[in-house]
Protein backbone atom coordinates (compact mmCIF):
# COMPACT_ATOMS: atom_id res chain seq x y z
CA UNK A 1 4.58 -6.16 -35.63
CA UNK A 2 4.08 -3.65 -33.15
CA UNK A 3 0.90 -4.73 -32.40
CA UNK A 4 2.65 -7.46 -30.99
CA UNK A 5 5.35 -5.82 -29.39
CA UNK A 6 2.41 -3.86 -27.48
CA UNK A 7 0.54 -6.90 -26.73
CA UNK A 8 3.27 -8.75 -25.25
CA UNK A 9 4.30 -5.60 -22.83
CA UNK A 10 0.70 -5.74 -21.25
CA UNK A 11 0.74 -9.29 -21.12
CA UNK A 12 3.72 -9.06 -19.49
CA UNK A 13 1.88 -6.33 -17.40
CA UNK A 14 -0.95 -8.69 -16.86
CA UNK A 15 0.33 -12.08 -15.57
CA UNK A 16 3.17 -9.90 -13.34
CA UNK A 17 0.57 -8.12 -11.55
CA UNK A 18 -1.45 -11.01 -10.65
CA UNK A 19 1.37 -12.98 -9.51
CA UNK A 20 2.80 -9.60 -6.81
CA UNK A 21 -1.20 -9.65 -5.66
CA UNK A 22 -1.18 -13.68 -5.04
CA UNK A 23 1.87 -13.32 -3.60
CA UNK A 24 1.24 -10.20 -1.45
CA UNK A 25 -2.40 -11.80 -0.65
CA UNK A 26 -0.85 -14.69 0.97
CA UNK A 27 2.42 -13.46 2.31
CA UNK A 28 1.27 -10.04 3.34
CA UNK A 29 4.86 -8.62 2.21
CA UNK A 30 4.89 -5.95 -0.07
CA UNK A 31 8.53 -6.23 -0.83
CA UNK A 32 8.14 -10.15 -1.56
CA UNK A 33 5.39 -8.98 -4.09
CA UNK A 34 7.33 -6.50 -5.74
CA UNK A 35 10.60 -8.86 -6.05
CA UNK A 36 7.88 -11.87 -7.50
CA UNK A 37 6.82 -9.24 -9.65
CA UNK A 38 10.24 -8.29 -11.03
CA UNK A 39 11.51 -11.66 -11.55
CA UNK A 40 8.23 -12.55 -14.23
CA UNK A 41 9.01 -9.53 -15.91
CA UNK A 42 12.43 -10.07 -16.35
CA UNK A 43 11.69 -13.68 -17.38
CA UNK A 44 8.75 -12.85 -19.58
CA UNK A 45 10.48 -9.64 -21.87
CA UNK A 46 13.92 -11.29 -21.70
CA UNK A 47 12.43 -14.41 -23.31
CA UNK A 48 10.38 -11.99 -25.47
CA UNK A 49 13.70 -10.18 -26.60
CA UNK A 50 14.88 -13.76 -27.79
CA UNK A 51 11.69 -14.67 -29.41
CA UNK A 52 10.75 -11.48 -31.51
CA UNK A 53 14.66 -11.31 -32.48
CA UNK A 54 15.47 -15.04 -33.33
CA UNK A 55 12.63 -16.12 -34.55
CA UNK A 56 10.77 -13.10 -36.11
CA UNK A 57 14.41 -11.34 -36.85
CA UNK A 58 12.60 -8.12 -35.46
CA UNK A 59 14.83 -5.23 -35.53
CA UNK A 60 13.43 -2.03 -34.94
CA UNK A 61 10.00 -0.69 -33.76
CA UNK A 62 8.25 2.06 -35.61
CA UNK A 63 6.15 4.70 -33.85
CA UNK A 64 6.81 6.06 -30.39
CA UNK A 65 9.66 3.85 -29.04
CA UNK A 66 11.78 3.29 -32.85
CA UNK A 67 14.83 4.82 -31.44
CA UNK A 68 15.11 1.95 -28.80
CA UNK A 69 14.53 -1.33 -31.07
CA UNK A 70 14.69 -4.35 -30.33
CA UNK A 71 15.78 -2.82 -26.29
CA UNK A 72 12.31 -1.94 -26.06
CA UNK A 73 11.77 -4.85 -24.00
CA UNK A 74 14.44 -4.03 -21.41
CA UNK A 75 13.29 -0.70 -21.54
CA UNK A 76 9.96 -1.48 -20.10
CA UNK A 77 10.95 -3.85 -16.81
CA UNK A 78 11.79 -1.36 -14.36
CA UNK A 79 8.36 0.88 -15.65
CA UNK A 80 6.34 -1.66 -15.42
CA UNK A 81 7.93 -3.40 -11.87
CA UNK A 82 6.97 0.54 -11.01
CA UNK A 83 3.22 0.10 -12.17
CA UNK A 84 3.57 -3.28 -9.75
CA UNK A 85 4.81 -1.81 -6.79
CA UNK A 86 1.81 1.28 -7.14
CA UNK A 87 -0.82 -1.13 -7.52
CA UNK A 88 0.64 -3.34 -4.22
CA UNK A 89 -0.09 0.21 -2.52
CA UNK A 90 -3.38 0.94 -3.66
CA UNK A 91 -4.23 -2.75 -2.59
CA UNK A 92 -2.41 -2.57 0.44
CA UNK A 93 -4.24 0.76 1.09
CA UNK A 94 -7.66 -1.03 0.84
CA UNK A 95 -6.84 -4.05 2.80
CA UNK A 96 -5.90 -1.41 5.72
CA UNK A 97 -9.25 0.32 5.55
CA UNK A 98 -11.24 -3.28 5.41
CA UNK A 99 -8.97 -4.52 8.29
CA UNK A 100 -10.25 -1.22 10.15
């Protein structure tokens, strides 16, 4: 089970970050990137909270992050809106020395 708990956190990683670069590639606002990016993860590990408690009655998480159970979800959307907003700089970064 925590395989999965993993694998849905860098999923969640995954399709979050490719939505704030689409966004940011087409909007050229880094704050409108960030937010996109905020709102998936919220809607992704809030609907993955539901899911792993309702329907695979998952209670607690061994290893690193057992002390935060089934919150290990919530935990993780302001770290990994963080990771977003990082990689919108090092993009934004590169599209300033291609622009130049």
């Amino acid at each position: 089970m925590d395989i999965a708990v993993y694998l849905t956190l860098v999923f969640s990683l995954i399709v979050s970050t490719s939505f704030s670069i689409w966004i940011f590639s087409k909007k050229s606002s880094k704050r409108l990137g960030v937010l996109v990016g905020l709102l998936i993860n919220t809607l992704l590990l809030s609907l993955a909270t539901i899911v792993f408690y309702k329907i695979f009655n998952f209670k607690e998480l061994e290893g690193l992050f057992s002390s935060l159970g089934i919150l290990v979800f919530a935990f993780f959307i302001p770290i990994i809106t963080f990771i977003n907003f990082y990689i919108l700089e090092l993009i934004n970064g590169k599209y300033v020395i291609l622009k130049n």
